[in-house]
N, C-alpha and C. Protein backbone atom coordinates (compact mmCIF):
# COMPACT_ATOMS: atom_id res chain seq x y z
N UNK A 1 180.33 132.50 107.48
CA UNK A 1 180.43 133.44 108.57
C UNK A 1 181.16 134.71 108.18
N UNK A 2 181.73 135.07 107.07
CA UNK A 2 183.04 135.71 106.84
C UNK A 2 181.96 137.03 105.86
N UNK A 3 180.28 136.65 105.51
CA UNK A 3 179.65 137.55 105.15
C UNK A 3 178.98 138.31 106.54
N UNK A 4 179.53 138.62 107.84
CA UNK A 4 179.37 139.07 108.78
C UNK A 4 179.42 140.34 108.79
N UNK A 5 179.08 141.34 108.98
CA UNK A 5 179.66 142.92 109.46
C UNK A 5 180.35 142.72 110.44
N UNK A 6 180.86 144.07 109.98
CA UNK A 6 182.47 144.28 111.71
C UNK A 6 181.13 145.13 112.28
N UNK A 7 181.76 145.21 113.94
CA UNK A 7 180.79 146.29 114.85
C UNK A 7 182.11 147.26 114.44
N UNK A 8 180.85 148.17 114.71
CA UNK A 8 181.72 149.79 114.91
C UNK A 8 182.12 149.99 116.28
N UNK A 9 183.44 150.69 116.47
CA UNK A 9 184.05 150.21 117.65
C UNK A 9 185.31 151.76 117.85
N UNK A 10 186.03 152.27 118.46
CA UNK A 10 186.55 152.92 118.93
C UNK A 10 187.58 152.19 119.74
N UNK A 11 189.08 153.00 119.23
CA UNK A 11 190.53 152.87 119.96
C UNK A 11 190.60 154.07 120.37
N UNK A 12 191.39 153.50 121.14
CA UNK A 12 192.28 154.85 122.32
C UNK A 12 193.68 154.24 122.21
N UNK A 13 195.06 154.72 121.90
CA UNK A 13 196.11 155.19 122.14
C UNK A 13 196.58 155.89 122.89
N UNK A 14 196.22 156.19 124.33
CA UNK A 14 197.02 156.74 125.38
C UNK A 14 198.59 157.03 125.98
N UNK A 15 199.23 158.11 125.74
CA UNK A 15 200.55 158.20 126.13
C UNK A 15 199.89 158.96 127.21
N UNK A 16 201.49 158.67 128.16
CA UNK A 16 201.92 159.14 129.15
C UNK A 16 202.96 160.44 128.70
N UNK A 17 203.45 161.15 129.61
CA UNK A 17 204.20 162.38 129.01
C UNK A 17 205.87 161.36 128.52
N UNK A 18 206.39 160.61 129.13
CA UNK A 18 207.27 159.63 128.75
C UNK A 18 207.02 159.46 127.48
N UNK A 19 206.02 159.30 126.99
CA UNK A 19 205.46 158.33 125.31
C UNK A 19 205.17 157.07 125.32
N UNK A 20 204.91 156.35 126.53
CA UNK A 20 204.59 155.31 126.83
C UNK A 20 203.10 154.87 126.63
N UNK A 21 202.68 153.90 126.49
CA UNK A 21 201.24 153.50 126.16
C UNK A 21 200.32 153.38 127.32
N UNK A 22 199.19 153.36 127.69
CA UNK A 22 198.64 152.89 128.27
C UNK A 22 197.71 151.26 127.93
N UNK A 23 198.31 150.22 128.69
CA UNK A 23 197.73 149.19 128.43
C UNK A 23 196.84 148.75 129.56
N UNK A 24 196.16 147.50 129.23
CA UNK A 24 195.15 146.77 130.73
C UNK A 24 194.99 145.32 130.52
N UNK A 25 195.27 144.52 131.14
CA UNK A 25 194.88 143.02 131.31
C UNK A 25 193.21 143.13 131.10
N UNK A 26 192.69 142.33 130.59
CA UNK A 26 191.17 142.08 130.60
C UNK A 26 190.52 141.23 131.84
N UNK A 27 189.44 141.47 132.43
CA UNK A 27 189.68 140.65 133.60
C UNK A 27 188.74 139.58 133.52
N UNK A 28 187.97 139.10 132.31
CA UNK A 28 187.47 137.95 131.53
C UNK A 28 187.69 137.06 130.73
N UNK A 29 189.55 136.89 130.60
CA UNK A 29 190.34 136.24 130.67
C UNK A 29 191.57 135.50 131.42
N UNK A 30 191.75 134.36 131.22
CA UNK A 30 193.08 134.02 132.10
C UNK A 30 194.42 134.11 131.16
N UNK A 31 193.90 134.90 130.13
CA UNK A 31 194.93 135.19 129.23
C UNK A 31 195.71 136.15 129.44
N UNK A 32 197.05 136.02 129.60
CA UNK A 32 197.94 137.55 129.98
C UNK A 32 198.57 138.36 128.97
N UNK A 33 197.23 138.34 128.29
CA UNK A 33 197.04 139.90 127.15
C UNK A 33 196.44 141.33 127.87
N UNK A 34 197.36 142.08 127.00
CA UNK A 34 197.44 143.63 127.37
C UNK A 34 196.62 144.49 126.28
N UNK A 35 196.17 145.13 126.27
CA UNK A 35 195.50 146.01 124.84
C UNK A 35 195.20 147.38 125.60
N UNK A 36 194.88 148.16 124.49
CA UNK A 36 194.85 149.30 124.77
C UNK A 36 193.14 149.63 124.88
N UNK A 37 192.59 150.49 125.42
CA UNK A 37 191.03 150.88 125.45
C UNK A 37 190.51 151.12 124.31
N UNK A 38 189.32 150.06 124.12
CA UNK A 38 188.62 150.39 122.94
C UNK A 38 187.01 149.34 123.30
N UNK A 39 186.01 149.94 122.58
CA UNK A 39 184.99 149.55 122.20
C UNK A 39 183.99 149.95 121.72
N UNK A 40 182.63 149.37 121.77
CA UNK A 40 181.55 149.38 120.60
C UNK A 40 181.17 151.00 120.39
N UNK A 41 180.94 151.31 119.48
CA UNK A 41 179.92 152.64 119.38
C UNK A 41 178.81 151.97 119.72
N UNK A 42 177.93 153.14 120.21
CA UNK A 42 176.48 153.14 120.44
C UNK A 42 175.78 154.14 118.81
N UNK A 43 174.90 153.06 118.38
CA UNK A 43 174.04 153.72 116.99
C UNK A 43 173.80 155.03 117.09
N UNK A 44 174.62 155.61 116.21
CA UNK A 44 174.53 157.01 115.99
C UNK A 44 175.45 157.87 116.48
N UNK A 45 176.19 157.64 117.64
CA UNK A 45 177.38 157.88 117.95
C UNK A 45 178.60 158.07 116.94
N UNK A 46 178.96 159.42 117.70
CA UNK A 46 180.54 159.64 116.79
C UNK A 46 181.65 159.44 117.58
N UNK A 47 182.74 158.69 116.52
CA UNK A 47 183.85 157.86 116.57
C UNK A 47 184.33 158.85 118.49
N UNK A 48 184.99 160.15 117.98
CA UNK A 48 185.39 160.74 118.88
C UNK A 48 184.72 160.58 120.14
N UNK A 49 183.89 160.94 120.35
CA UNK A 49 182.82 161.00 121.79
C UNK A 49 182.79 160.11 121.96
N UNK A 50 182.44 158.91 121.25
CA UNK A 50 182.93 157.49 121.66
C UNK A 50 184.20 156.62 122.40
N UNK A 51 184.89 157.46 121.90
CA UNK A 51 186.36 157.05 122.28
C UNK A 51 186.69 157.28 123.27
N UNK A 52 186.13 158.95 123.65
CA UNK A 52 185.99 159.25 124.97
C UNK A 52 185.36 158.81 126.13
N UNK A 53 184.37 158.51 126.01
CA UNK A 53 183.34 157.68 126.55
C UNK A 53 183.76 156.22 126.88
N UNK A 54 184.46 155.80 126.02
CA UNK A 54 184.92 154.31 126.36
C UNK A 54 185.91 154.29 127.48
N UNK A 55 186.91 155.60 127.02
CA UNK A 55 188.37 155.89 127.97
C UNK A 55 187.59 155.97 129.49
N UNK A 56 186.67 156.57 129.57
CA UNK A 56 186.00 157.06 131.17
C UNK A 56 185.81 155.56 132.07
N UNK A 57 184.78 155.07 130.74
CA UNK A 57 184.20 153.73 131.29
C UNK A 57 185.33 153.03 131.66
N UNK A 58 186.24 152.78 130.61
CA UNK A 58 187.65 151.70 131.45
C UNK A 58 187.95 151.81 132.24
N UNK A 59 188.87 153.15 132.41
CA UNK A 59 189.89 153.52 132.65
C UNK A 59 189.36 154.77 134.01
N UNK A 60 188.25 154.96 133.99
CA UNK A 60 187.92 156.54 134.85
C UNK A 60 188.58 157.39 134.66
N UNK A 61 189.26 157.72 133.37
CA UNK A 61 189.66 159.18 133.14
C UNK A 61 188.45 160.21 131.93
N UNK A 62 188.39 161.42 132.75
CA UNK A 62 187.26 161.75 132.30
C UNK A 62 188.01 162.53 130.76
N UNK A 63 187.19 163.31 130.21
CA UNK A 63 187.57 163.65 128.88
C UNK A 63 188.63 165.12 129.09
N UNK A 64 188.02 165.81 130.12
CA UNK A 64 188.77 166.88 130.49
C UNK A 64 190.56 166.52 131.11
N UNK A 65 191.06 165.02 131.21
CA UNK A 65 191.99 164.57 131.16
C UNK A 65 192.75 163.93 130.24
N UNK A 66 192.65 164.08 129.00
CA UNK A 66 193.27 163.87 127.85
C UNK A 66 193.13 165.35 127.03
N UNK A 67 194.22 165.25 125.86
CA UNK A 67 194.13 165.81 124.80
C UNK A 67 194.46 165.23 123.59
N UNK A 68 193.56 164.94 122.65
CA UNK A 68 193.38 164.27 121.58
C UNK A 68 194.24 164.93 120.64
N UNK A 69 195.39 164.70 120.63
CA UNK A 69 196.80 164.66 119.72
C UNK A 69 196.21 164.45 118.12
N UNK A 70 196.07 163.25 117.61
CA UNK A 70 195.33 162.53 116.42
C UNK A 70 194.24 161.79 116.21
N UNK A 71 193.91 161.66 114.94
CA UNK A 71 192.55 160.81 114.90
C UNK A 71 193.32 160.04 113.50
N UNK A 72 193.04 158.67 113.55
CA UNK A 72 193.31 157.73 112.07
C UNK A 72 192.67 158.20 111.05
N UNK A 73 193.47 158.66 109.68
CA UNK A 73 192.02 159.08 108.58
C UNK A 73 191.42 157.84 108.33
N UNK A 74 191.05 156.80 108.62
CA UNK A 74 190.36 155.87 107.71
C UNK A 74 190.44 154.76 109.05
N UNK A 75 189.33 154.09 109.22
CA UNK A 75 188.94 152.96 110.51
C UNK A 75 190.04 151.95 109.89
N UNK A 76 190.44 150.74 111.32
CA UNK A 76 190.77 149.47 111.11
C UNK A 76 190.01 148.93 111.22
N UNK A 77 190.85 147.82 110.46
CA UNK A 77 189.59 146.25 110.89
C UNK A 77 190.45 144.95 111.81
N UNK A 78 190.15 144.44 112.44
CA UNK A 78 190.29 143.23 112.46
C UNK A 78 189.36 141.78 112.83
N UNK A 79 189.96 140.89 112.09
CA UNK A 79 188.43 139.79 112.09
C UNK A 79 188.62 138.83 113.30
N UNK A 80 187.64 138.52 114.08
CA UNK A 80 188.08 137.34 114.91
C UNK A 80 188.44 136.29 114.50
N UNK A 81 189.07 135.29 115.57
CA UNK A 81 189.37 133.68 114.77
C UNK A 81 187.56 132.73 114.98
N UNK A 82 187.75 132.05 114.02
CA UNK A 82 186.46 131.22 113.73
C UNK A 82 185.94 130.98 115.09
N UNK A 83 186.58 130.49 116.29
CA UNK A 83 186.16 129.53 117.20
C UNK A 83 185.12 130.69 118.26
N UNK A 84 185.75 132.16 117.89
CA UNK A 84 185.25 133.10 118.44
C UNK A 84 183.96 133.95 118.33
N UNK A 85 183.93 133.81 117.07
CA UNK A 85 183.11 134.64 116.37
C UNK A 85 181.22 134.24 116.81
N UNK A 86 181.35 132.84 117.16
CA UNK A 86 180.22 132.58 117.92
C UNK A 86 179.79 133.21 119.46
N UNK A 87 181.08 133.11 119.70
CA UNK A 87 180.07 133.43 121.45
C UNK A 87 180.72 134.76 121.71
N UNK A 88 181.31 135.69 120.42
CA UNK A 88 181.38 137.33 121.09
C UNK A 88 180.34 138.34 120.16
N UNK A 89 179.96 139.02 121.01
CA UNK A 89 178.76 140.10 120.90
C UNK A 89 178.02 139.11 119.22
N UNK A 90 177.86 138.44 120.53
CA UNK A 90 176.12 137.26 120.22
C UNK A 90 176.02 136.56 118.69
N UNK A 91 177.60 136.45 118.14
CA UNK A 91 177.76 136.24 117.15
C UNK A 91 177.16 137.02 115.53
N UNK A 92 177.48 138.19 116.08
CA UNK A 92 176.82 139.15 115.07
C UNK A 92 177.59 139.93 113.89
N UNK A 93 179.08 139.76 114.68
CA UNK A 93 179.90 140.15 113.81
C UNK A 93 181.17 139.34 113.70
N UNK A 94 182.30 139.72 112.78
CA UNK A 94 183.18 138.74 112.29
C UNK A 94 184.35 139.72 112.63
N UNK A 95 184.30 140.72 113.29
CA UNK A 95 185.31 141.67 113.67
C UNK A 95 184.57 143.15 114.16
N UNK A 96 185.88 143.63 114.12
CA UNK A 96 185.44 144.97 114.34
C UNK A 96 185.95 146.08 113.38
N UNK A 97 185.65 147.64 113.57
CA UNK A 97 185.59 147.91 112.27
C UNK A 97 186.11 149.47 113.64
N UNK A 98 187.32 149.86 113.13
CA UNK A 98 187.82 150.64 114.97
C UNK A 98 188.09 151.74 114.37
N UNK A 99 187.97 152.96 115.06
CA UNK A 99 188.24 154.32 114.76
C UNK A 99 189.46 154.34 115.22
N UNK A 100 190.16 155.01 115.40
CA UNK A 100 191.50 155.66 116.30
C UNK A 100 192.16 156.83 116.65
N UNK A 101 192.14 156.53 117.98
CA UNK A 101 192.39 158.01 118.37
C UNK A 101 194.14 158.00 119.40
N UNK A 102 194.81 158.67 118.80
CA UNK A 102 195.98 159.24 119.60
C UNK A 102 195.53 159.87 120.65
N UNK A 103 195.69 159.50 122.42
CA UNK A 103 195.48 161.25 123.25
C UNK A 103 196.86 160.85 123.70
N UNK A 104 197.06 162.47 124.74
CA UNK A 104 197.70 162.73 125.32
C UNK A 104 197.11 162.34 126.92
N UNK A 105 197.80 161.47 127.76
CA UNK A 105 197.23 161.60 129.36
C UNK A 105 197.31 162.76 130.04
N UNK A 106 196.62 163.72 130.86
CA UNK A 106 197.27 165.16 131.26
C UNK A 106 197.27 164.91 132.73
N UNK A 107 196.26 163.99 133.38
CA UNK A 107 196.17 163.38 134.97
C UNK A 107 197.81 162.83 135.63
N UNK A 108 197.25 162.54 136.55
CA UNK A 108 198.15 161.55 137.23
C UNK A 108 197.77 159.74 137.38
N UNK A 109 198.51 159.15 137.74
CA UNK A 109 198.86 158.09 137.64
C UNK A 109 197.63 157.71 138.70
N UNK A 110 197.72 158.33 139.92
CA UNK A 110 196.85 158.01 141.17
C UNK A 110 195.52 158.27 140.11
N UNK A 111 195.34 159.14 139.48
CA UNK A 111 193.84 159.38 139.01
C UNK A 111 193.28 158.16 138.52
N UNK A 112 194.53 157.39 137.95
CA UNK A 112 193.52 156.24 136.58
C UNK A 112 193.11 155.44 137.77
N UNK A 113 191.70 154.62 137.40
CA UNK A 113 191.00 153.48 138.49
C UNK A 113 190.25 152.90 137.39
N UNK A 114 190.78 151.87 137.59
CA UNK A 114 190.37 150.44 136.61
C UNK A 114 189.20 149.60 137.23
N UNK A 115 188.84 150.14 138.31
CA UNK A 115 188.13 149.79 139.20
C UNK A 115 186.43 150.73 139.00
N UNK A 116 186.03 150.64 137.85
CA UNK A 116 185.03 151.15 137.51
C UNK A 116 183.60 150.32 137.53
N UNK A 117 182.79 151.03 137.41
CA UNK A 117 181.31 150.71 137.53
C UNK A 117 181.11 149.26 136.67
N UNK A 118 181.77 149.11 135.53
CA UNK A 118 181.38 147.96 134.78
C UNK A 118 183.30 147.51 134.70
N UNK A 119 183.91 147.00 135.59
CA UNK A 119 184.99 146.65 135.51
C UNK A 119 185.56 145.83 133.91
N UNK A 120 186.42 146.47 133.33
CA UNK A 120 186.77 145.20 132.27
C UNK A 120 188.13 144.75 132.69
N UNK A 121 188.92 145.50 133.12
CA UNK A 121 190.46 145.19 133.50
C UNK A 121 191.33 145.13 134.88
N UNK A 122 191.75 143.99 135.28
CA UNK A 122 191.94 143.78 136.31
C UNK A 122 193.64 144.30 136.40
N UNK A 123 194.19 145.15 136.03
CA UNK A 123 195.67 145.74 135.96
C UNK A 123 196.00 146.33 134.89
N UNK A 124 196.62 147.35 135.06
CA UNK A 124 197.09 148.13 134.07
C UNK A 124 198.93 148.30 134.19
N UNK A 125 198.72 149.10 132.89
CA UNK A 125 200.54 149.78 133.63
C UNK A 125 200.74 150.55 132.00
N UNK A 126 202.30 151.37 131.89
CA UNK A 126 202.49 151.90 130.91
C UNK A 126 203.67 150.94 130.33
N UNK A 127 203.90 151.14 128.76
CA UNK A 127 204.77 150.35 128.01
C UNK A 127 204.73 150.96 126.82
N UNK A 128 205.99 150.63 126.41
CA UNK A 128 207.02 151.18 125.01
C UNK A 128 205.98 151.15 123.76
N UNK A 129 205.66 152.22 123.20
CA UNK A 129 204.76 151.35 121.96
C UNK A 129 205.54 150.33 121.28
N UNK A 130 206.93 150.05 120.81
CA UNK A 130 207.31 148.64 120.39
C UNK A 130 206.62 147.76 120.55
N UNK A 131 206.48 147.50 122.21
CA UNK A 131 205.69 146.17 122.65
C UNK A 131 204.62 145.93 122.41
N UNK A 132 204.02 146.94 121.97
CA UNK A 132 202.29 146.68 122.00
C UNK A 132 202.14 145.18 120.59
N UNK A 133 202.84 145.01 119.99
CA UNK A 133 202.25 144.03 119.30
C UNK A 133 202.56 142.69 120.04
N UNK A 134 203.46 142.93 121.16
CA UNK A 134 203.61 141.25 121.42
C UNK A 134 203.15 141.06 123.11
N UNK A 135 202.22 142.01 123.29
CA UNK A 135 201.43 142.34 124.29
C UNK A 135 200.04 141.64 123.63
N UNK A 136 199.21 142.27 122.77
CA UNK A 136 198.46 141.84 122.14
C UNK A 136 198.03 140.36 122.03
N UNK A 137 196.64 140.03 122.25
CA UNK A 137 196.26 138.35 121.58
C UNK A 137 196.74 138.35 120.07
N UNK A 138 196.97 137.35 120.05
CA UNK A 138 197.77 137.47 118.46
C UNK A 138 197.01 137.88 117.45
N UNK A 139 195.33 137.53 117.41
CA UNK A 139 194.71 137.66 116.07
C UNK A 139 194.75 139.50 116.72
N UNK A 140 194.74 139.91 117.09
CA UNK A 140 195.18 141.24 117.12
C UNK A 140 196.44 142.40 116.66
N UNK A 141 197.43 141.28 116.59
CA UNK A 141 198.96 141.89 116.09
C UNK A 141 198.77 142.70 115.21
N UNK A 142 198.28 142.38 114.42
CA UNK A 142 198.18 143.21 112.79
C UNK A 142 197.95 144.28 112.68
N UNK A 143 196.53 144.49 113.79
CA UNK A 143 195.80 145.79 114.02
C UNK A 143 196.93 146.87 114.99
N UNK A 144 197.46 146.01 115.51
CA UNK A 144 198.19 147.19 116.53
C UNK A 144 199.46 147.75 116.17
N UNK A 145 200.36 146.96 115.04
CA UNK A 145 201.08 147.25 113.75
C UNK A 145 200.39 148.61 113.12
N UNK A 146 199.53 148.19 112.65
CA UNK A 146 198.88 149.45 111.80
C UNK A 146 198.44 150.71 112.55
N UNK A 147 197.87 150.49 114.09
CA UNK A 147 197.71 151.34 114.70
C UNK A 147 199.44 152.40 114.97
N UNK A 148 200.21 151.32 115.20
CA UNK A 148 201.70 152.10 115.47
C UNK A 148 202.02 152.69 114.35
N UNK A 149 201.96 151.97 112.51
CA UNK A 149 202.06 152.74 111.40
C UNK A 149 201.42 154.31 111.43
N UNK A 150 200.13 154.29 111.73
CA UNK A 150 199.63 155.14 111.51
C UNK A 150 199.62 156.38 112.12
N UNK A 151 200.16 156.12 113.41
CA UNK A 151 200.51 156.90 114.60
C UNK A 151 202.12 157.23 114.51
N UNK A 152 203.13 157.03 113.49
CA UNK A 152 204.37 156.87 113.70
C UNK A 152 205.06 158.35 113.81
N UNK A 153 204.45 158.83 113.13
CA UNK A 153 205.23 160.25 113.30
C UNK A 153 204.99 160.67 114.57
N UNK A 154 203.77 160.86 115.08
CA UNK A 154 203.13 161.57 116.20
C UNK A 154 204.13 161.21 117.45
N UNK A 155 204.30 159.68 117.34
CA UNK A 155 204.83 158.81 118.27
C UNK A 155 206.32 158.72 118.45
N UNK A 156 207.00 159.46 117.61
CA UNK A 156 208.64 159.71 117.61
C UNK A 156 208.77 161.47 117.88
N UNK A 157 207.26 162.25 117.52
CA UNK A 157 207.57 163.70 118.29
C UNK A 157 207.37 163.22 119.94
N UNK A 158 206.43 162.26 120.38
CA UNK A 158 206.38 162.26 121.74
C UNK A 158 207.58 161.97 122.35
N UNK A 159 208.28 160.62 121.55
CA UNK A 159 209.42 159.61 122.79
C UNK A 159 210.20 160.56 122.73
C-alpha cells in the first residue's frame, strides 16, 4: 500500500490579528480533533487558488477576506495510518502531499459560518499556534510541527 501517491491537497494557516490560529472540529467524526482548513486540489489547479477556494468552502470566508502573508517553499506530506488508507478518498492514496499557505484573517468573527453548503465542521474557535500539535489527530502531529517550523518567523512577527 505504501507504493500509493499522496493527493494533492492545500493548507490554510489562518491568524486572527491576536496571532491566534484558526481551527474546526470535523463534523464526521466523534473525535475531538481540531485542524486547520485544508483540502484536495482539483486537476490542474494551483496550490494558491486552491487554498483559497477551500478557505470559502469551510469556513465562508471569501478571498477578498484574507491576506496571504506566506506560502511554504516546498509541499508537506503526511501518510495515513494503515487501517485508514482503505476507506479515505476511495483508497487511492497513502497521504497527502499539502501546499501551505500563511493568511492573515481581515473579517470579523460574526463573518466566519461553518455552516456552509457542503458542511465539514461542526465548531470552530481560535488557539495559540503551540497547541496546534496536540489539537491535531496524532498521525497528523508531525505535519503541523513542520507547518509551525516553517511558518516560525512569520508567526513571532504576528504574536
Amino acid at each position: 500500500m505504501t507504493d500509493l501517491p499522496y493527493r494533492p491537497a492545500a493548507g490554510i494557516m489562518l491568524l486572527n490579528g491576536q496571532g491566534q490560529v484558526f481551527v474546526a472540529c470535523r463534523i464526521d467524526t466523534k473525535v475531538e480533533a481540531w485542524q486547520m482548513p485544508q483540502g484536495g486540489l482539483d486537476p490542474g489547479e494551483d496550490a494558491r487558488a486552491g487554498a483559497l477556494r477551500e478557505l470559502e468552502e469551510e469556513t465562508g470566508i471569501p478571498a477578498d477576506k484574507v491576506e496571504v502573508i506566506a506560502a511554504a517553499a516546498e509541499p508537506l506530506f503526511y501518510d495515513l495510518p494503515a487501517d485508514l488508507r482503505k476507506k479515505v478518498w476511495g483508497g487511492k492514496y497513502r497521504g497527502q502531499k499539502q501546499y501551505w499557505f500563511l493568511l492573515r484573517y481581515l473579517g470579523r468573527d460574526e463573518e466566519i459560518d461553518i455552516e456552509t453548503a457542503h458542511p465539514e465542521f461542526r465548531a470552530w474557535k481560535w488557539a495559540p499556534p503551540a497547541d496546534l500539535p496536540d489539537l491535531i489527530v496524532p498521525f497528523k502531529r508531525d505535519l503541523y510541527r513542520q507547518v509551525l517550523d516553517t511558518f516560525a518567523d512569520r508567526l513571532a512577527e504576528a504574536g
